[in-house]
C-alpha atoms as a PDB file:
ATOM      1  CA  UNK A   1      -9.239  18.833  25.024  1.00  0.00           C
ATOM      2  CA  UNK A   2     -11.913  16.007  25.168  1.00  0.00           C
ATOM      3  CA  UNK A   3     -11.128  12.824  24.138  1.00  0.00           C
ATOM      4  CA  UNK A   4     -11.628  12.191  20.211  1.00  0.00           C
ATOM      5  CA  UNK A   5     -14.199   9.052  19.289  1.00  0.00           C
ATOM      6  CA  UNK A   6     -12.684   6.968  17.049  1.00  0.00           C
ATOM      7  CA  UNK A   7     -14.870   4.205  14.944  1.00  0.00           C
ATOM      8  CA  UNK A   8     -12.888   1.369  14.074  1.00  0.00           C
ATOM      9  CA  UNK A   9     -14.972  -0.194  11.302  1.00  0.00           C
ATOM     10  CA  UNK A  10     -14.947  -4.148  11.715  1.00  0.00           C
ATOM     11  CA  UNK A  11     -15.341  -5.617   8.078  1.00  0.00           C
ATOM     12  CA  UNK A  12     -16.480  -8.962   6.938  1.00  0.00           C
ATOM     13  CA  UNK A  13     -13.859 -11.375   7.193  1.00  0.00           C
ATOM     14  CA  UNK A  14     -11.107  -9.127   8.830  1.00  0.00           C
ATOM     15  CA  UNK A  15      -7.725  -9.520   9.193  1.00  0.00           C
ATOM     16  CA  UNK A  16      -6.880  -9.595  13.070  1.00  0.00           C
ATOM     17  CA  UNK A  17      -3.508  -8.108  12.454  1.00  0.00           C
ATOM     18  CA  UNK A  18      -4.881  -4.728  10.996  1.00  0.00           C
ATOM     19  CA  UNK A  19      -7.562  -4.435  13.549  1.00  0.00           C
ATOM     20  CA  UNK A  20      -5.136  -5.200  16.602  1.00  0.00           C
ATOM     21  CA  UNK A  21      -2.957  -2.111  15.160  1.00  0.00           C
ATOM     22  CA  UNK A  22      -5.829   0.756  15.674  1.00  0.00           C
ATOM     23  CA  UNK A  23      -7.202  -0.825  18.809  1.00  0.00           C
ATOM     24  CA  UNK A  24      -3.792  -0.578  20.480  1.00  0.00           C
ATOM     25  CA  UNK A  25      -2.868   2.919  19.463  1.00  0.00           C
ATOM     26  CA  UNK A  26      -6.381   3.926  19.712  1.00  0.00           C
ATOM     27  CA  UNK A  27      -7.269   1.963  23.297  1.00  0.00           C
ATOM     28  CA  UNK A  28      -6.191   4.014  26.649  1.00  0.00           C
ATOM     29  CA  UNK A  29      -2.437   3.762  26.728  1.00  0.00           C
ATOM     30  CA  UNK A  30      -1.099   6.648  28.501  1.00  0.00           C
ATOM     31  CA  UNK A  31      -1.373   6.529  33.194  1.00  0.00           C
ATOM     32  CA  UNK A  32      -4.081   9.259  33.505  1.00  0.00           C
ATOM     33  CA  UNK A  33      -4.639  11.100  29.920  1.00  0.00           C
ATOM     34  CA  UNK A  34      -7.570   9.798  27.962  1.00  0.00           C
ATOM     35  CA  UNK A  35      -6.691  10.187  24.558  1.00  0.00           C
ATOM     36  CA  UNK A  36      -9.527   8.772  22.673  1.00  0.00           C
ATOM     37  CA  UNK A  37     -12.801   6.819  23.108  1.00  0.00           C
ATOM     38  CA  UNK A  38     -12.621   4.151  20.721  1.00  0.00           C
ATOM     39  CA  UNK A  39     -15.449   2.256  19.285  1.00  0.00           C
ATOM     40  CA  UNK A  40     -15.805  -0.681  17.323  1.00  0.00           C
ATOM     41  CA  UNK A  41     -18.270  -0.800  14.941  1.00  0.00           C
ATOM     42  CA  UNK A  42     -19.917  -3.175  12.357  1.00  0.00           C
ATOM     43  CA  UNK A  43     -21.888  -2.324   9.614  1.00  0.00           C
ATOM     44  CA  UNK A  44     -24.825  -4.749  10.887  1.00  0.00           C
ATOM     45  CA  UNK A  45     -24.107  -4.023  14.571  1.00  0.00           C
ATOM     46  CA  UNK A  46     -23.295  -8.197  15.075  1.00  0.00           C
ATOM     47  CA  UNK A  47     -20.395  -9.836  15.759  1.00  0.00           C
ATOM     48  CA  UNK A  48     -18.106 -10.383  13.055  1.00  0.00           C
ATOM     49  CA  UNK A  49     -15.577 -13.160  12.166  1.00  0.00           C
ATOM     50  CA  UNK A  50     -12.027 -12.944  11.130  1.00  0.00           C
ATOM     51  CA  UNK A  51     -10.410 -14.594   8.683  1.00  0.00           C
ATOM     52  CA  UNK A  52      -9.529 -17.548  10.334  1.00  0.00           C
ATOM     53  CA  UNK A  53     -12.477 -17.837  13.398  1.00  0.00           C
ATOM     54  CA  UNK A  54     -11.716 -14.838  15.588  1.00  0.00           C
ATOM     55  CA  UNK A  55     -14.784 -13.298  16.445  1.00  0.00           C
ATOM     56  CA  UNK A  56     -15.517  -9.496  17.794  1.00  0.00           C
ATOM     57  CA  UNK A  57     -18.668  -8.252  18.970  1.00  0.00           C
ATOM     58  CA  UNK A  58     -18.746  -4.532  18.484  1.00  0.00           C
ATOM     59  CA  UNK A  59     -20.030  -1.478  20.025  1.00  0.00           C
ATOM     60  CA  UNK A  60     -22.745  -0.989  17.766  1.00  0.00           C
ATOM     61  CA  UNK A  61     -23.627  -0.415  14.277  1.00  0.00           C
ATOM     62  CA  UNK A  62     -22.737   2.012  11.818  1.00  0.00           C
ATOM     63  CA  UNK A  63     -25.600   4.401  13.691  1.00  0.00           C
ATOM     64  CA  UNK A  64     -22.019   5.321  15.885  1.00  0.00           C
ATOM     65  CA  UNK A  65     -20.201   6.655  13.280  1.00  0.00           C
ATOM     66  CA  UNK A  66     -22.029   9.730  13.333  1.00  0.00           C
ATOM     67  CA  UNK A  67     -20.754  10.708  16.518  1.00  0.00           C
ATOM     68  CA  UNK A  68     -17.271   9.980  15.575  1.00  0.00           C
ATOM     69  CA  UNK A  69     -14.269  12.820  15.228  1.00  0.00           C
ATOM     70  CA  UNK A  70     -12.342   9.627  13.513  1.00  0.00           C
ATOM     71  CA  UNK A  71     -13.717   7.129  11.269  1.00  0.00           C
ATOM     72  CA  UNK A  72     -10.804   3.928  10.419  1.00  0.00           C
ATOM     73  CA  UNK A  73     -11.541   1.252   7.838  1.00  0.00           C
ATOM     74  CA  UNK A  74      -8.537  -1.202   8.917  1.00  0.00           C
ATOM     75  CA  UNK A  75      -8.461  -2.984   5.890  1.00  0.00           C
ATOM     76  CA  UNK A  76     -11.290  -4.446   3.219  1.00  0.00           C
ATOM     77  CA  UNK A  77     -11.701  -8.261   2.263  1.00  0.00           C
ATOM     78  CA  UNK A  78     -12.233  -8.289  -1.442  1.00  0.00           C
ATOM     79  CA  UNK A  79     -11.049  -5.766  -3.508  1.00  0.00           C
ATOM     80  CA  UNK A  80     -13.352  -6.336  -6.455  1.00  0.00           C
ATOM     81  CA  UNK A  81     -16.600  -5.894  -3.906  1.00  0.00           C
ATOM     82  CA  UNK A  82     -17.608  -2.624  -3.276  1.00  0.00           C
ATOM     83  CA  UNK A  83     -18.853  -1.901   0.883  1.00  0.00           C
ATOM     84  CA  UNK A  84     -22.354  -2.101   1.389  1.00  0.00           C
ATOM     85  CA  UNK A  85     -24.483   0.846   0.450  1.00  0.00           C
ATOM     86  CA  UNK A  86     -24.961   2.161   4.098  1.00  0.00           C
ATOM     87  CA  UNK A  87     -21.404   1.536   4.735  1.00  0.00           C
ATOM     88  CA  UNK A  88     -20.367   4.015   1.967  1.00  0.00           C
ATOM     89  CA  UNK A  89     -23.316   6.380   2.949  1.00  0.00           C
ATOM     90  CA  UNK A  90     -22.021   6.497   5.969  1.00  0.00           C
ATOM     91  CA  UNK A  91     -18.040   7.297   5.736  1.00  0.00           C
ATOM     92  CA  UNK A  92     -19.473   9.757   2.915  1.00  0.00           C
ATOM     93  CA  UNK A  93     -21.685  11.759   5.607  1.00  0.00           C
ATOM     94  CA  UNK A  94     -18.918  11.029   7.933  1.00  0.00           C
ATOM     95  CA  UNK A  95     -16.493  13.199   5.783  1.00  0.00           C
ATOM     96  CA  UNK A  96     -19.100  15.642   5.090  1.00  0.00           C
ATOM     97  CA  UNK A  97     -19.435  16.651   8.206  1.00  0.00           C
ATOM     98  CA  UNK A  98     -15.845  17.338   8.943  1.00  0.00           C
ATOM     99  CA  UNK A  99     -14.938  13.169  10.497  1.00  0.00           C
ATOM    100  CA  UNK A 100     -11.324  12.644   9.491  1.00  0.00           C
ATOM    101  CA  UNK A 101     -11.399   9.645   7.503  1.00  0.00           C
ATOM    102  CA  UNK A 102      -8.933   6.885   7.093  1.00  0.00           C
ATOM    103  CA  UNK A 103      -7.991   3.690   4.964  1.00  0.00           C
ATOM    104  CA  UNK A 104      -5.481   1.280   6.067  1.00  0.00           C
ATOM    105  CA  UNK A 105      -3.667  -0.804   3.786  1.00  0.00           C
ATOM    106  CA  UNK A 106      -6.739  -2.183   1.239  1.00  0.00           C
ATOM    107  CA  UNK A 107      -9.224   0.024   3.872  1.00  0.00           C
ATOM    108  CA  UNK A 108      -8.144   2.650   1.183  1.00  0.00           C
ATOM    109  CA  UNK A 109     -10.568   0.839  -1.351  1.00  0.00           C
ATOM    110  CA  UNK A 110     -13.601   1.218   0.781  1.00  0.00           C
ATOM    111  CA  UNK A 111     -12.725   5.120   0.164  1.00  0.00           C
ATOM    112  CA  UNK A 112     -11.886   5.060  -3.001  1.00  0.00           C
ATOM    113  CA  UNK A 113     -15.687   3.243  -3.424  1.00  0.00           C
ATOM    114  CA  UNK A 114     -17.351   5.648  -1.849  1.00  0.00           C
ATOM    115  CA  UNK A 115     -15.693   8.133  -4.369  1.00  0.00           C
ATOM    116  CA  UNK A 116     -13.981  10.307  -1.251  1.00  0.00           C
ATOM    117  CA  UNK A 117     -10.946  10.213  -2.830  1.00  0.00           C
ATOM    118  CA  UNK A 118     -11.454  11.165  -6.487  1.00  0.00           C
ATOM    119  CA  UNK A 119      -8.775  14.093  -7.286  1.00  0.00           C
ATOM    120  CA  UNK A 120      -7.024  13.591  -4.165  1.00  0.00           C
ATOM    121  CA  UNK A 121      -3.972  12.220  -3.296  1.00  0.00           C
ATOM    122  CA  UNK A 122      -3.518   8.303  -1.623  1.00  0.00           C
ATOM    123  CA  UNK A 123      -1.885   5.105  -0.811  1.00  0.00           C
ATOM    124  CA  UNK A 124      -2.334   1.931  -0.506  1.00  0.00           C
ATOM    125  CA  UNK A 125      -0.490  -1.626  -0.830  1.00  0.00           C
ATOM    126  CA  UNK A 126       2.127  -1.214  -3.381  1.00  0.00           C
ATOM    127  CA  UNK A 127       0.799  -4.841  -4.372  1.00  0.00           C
ATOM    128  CA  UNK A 128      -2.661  -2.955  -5.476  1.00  0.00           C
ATOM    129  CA  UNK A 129      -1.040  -0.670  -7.432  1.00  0.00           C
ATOM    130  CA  UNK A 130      -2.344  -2.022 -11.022  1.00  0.00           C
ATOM    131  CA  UNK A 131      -5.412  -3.142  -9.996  1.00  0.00           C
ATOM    132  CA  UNK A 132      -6.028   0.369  -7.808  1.00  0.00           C
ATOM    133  CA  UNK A 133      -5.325   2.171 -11.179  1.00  0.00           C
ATOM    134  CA  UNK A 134      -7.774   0.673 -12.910  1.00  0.00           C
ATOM    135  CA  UNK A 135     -10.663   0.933 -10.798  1.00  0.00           C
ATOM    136  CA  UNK A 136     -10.027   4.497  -9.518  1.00  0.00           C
ATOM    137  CA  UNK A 137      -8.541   6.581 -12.314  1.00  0.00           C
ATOM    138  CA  UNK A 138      -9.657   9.604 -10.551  1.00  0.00           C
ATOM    139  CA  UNK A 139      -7.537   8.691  -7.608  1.00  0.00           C
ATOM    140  CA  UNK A 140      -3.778  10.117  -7.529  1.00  0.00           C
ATOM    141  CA  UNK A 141      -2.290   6.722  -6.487  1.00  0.00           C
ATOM    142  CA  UNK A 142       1.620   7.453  -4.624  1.00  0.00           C
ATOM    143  CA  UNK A 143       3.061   3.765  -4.106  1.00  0.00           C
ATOM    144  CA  UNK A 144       6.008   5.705  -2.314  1.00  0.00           C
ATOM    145  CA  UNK A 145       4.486   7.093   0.991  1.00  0.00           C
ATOM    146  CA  UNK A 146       4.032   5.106   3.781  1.00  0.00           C
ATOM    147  CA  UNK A 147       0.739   7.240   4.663  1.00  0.00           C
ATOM    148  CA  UNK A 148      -0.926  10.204   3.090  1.00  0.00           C
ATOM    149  CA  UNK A 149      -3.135  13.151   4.198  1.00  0.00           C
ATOM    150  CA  UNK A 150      -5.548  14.857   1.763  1.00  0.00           C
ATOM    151  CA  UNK A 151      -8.527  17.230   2.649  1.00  0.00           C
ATOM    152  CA  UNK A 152      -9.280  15.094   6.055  1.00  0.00           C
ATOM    153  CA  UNK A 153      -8.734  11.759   4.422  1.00  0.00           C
ATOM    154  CA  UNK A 154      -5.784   9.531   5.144  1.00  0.00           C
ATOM    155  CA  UNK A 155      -4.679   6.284   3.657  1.00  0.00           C
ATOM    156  CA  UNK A 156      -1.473   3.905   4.416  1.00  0.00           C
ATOM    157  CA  UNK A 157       0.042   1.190   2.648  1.00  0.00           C
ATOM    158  CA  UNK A 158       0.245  -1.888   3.482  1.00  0.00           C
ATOM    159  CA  UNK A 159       0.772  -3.891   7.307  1.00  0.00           C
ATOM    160  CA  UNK A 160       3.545  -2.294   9.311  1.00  0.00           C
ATOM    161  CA  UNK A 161       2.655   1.276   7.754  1.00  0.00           C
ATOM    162  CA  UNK A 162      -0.797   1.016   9.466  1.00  0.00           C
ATOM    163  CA  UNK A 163       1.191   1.778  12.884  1.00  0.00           C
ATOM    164  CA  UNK A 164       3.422   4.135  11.274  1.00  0.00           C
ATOM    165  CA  UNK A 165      -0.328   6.150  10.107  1.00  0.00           C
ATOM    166  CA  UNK A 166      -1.936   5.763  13.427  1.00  0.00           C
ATOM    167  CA  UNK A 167       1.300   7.239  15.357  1.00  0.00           C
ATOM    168  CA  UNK A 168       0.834  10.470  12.661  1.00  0.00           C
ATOM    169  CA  UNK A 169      -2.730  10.719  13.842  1.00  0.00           C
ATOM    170  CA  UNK A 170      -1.623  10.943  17.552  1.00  0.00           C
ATOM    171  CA  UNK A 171       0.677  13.138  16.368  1.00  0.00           C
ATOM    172  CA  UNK A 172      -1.561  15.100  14.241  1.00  0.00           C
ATOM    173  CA  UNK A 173      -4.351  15.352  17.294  1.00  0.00           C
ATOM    174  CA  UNK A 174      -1.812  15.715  19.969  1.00  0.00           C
ATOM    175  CA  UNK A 175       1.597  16.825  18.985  1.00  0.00           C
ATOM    176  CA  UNK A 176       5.034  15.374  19.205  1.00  0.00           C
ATOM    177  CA  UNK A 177       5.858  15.171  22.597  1.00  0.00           C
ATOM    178  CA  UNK A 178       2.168  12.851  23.136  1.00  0.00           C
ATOM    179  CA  UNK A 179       2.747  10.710  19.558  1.00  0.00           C
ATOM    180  CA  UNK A 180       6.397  10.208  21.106  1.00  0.00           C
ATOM    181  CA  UNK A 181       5.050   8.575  24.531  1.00  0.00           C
ATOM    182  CA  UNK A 182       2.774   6.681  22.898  1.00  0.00           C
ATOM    183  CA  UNK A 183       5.459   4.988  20.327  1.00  0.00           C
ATOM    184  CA  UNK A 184       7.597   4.562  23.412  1.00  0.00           C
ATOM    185  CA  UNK A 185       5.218   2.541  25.170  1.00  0.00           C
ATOM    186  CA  UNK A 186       4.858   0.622  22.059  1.00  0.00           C
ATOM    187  CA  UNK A 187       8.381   0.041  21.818  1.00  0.00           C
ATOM    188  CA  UNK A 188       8.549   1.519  18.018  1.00  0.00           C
ATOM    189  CA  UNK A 189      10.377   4.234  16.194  1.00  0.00           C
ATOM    190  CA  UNK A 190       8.024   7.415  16.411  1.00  0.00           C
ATOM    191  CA  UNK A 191       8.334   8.116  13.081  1.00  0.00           C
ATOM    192  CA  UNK A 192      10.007   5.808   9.872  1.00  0.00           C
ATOM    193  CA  UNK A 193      12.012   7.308   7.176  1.00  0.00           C
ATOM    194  CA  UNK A 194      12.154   6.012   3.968  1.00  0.00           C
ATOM    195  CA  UNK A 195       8.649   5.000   1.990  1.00  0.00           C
ATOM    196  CA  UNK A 196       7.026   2.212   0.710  1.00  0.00           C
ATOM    197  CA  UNK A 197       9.487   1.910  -2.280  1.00  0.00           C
ATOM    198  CA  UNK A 198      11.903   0.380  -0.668  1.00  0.00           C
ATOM    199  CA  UNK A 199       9.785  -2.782   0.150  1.00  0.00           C
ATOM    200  CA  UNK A 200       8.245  -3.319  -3.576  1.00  0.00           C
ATOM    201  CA  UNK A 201       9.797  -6.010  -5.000  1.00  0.00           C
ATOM    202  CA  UNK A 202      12.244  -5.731  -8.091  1.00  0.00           C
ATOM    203  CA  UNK A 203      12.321  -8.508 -10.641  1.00  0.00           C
ATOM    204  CA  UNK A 204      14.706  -9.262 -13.164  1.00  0.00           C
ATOM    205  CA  UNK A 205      13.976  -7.904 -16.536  1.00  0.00           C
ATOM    206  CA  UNK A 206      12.320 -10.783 -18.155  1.00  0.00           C
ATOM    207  CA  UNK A 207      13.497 -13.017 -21.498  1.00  0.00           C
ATOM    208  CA  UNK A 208      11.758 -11.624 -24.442  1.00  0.00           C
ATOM    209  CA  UNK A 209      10.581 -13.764 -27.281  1.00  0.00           C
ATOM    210  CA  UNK A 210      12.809 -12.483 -29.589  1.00  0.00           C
ATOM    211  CA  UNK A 211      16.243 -14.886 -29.509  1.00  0.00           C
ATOM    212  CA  UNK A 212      18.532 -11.849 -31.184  1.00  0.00           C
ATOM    213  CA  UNK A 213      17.625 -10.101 -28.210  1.00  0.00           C
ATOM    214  CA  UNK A 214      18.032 -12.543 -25.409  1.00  0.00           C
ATOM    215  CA  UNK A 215      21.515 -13.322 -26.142  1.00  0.00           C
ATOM    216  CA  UNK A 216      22.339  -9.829 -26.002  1.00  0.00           C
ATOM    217  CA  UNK A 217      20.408  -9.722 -22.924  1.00  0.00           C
ATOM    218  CA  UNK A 218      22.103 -12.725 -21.464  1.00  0.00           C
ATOM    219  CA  UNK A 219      25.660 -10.616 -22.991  1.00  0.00           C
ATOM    220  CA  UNK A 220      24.908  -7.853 -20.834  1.00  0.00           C
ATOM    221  CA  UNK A 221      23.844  -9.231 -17.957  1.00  0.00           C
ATOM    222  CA  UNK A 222      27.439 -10.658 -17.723  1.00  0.00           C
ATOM    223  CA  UNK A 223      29.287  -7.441 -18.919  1.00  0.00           C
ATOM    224  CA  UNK A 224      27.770  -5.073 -16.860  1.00  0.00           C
ATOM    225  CA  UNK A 225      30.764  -3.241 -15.795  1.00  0.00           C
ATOM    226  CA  UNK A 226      31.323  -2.682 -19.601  1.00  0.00           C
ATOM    227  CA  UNK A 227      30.512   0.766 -21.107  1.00  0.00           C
ATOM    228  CA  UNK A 228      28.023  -0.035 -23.749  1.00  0.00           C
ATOM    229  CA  UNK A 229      27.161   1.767 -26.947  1.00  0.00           C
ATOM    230  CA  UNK A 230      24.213   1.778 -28.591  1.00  0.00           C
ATOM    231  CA  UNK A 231      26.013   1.396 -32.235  1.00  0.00           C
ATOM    232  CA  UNK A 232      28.177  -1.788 -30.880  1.00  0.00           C
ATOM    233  CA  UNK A 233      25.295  -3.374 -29.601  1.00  0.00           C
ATOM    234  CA  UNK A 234      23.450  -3.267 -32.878  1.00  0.00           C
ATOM    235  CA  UNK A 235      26.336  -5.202 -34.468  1.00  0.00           C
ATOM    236  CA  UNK A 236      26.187  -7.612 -31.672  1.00  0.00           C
ATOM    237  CA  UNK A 237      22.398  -7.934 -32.704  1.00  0.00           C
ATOM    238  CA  UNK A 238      23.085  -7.756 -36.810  1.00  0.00           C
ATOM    239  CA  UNK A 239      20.242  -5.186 -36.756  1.00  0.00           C
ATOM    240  CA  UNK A 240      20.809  -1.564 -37.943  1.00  0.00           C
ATOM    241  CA  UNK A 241      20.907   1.407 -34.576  1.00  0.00           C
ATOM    242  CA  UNK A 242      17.226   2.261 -35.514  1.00  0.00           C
ATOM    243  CA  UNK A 243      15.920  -1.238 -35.521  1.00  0.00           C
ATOM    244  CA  UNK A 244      17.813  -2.285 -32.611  1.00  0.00           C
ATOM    245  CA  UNK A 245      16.572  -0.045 -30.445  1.00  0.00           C
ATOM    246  CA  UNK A 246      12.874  -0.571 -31.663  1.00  0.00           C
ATOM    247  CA  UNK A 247      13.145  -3.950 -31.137  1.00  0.00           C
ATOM    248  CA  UNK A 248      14.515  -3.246 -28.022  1.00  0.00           C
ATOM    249  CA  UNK A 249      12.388  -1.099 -26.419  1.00  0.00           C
ATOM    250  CA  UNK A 250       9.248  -3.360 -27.798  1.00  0.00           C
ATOM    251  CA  UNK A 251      10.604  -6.874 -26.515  1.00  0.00           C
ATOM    252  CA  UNK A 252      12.150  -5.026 -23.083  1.00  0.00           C
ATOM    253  CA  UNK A 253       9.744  -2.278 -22.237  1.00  0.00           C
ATOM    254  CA  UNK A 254      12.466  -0.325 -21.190  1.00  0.00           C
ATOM    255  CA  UNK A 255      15.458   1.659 -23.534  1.00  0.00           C
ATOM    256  CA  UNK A 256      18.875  -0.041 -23.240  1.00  0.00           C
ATOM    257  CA  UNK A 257      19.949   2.774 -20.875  1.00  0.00           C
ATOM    258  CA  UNK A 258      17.126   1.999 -18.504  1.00  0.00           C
ATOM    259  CA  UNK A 259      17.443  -1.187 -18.904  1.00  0.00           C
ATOM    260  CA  UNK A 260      21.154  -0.941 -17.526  1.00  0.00           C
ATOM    261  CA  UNK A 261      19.928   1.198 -14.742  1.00  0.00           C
ATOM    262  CA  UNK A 262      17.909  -1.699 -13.481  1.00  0.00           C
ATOM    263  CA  UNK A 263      20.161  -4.677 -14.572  1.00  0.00           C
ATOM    264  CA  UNK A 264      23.025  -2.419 -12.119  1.00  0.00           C
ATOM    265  CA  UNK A 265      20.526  -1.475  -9.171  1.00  0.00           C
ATOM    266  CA  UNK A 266      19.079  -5.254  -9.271  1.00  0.00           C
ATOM    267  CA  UNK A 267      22.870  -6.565  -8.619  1.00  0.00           C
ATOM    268  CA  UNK A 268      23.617  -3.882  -6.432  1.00  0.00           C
ATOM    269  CA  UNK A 269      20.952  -4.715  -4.049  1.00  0.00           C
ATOM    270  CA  UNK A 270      21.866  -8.239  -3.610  1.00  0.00           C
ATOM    271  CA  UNK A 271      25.195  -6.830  -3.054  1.00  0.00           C
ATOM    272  CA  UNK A 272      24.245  -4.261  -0.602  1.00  0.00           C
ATOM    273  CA  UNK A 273      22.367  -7.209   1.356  1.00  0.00           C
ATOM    274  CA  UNK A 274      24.545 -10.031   1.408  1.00  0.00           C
ATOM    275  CA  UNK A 275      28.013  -8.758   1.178  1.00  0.00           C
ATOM    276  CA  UNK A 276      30.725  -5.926   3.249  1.00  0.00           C
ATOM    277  CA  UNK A 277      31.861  -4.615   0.338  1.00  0.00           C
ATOM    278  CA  UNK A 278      31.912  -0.810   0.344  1.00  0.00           C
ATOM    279  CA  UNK A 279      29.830   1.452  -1.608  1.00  0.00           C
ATOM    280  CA  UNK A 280      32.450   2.519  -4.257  1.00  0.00           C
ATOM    281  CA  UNK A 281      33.005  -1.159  -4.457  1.00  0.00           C
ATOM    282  CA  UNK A 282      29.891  -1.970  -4.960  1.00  0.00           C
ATOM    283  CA  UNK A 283      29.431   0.859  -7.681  1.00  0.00           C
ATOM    284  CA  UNK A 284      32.183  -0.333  -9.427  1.00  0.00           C
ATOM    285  CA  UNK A 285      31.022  -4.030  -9.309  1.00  0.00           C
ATOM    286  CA  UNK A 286      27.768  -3.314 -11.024  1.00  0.00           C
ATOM    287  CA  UNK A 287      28.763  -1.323 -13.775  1.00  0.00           C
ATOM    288  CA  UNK A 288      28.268   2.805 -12.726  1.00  0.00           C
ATOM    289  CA  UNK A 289      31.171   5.052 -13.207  1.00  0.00           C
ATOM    290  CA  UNK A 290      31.302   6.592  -9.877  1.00  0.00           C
ATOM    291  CA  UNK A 291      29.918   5.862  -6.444  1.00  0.00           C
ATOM    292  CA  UNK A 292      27.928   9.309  -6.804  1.00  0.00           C
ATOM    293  CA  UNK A 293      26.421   8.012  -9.770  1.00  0.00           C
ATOM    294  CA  UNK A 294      25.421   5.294  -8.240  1.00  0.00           C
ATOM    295  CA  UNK A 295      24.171   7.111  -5.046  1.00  0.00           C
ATOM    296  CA  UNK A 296      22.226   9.569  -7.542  1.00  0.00           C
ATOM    297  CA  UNK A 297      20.736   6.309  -9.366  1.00  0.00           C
ATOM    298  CA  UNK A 298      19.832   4.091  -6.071  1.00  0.00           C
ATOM    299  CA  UNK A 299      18.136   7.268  -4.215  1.00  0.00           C
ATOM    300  CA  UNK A 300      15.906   8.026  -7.059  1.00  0.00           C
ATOM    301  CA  UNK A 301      14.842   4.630  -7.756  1.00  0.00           C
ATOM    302  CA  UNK A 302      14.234   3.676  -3.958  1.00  0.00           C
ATOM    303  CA  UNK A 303      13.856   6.670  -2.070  1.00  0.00           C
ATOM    304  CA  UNK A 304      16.231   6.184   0.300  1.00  0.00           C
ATOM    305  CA  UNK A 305      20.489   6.126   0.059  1.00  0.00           C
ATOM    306  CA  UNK A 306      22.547   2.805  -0.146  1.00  0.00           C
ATOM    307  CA  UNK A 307      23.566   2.607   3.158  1.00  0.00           C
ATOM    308  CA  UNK A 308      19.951   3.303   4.302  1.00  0.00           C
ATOM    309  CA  UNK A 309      19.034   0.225   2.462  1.00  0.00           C
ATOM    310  CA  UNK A 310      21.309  -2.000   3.617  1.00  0.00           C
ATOM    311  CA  UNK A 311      20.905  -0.925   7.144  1.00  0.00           C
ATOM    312  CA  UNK A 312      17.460  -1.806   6.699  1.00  0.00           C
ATOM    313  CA  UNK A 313      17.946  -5.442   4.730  1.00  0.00           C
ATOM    314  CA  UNK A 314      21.965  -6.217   5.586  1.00  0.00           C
ATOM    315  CA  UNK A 315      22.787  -9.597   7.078  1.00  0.00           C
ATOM    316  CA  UNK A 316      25.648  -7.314   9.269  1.00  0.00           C
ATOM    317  CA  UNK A 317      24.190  -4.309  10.197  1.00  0.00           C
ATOM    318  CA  UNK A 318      27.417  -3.403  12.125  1.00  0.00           C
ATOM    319  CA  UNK A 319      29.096  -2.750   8.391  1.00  0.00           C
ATOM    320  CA  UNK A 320      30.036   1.064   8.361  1.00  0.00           C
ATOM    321  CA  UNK A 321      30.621   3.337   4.977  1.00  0.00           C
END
């Protein structure tokens, strides 16, 4: 098999980080097999400067990419300014002739510009997710996966998952066995488990305007273990069941069940991160009625089990359960 050409787009004011990831995985790497031919490209064919004075002359201009099996935007600088017209004329013509196409972290908006990924599937930085939304409705946004594939276009959150993508292109190219050597030499897991979920943070619900309902808040919040009903908690709030949980759901977002949910996972986290207590302790300390409960609850908020996460954010990662 020949060596695939890659085209590692350089963008205005680029983040060194998310170019270094591509060029490694990307560059020659393994004694004797050439892998890919990788090219660095920028849209005026100059040299480019990074965010804080790093400078790259490339390859060439965006005249390369049409000799490219790969085409990589590594990131983009502004997410409110769409590429230049020849940039998106060219990852467009790029695709259409059967280039596999790919968006790293906020290199996912550049596609999502050039309207590529209208009814497909995508990722991106969980922190985009809002803003994402609302400029590509079309787009069917996953803020779980680390990376996705779609119809020859693939897109990765943010940072770290750029290496995670570019090891599944290897692998997707090459096969295991190659994708394997090459995360060896690399010194990194060959694949992750777990998604981008894990990493989004989780605030507190906030105080609402509404002082009946922040006491009650503040009540729960300190009786947590405490089986709530809905009719009690009414009382609590001199309000009638129907306007309580009106009121509720308008000043909270949320039902008082979900609510709960997230009040318990919140304090189970900091639990899971900071202390050895075991998982049936921990269950019990937040509030849920049984450890599977709360194993059922944590895995389908975050993807992943308990133990996973605090493997992954523990202070003692020698802790067993």
């Amino acid at each position: 098999m020949a060596a695939l050409k890659v085209g590692l787009i350089i963008y205005p004011d680029f983040s060194p980080f998310h170019i270094s990831v591509p060029y490694m995985i990307f560059s020659p790497m393994l004694p004797g097999e050439l892998l890919f031919e990788l090219y660095l490209i920028a849209p005026d064919g100059q040299a480019n400067q990074a965010e804080r004075g790093m400078s790259i002359v490339p390859d060439g201009g965006l005249e390369l990419v049409a000799a490219m099996d790969i085409v990589i935007m590594p990131g983009w600088h502004k997410l409110d300014e769409a590429p230049t017209p020849n940039l998106l004329k060219a990852l467009v013509q790029a695709y259409q002739r059967g280039a596999c196409i790919v968006g790293l972290c906020y290199g996912t908006y550049a596609l999502a510009y050039a309207g590529l990924l209208d009814n497909k599937n995508a990722c991106t930085h969980w922190l985009a997710e809002k803003d994402f939304n609302q400029r590509f409705p079309k787009v069917r946004l996953d803020l779980n996966a680390l990376y996705v594939e779609d119809d020859q276009l693939i897109t990765s959150a943010g940072t770290g998952a750029g290496l995670d993508c570019c090891l599944y292109i290897v692998r997707k190219f090459y096969g295991v066995k190659i994708a394997n050597r090459v995360a060896r030499i690399m010194v990194v897991p060959p694949h992750r488990e777990g998604g981008q979920a894990q990493f989004i943070e989780q605030p507190m619900a906030k105080s609402t305007q509404q002082a009946q309902i922040n006491q009650l808040l503040d009540y729960l919040r300190e009786n947590l273990t405490t089986l709530h009903h809905i009719d009690n908690l009414a009382n609590l709030a001199n309000m009638s069941r129907r306007t309580f949980t009106r009121r509720f759901l308008k000043a909270t977002g949320m039902t008082v069940v979900e609510w709960l949910v997230n009040e318990r996972l919140q304090r189970s986290r900091e639990l899971l991160e900071t202390s050895a207590l075991s998982i049936e302790q921990i269950a019990a300390q937040v509030g849920f009625q049984t450890a599977t409960s709360f194993r059922q609850h944590f895995k389908q908020r975050h993807t992943v089990s308990p133990t996973s996460w605090r493997k992954t954010f523990g202070t003692n990662n020698l802790i067993k359960n």
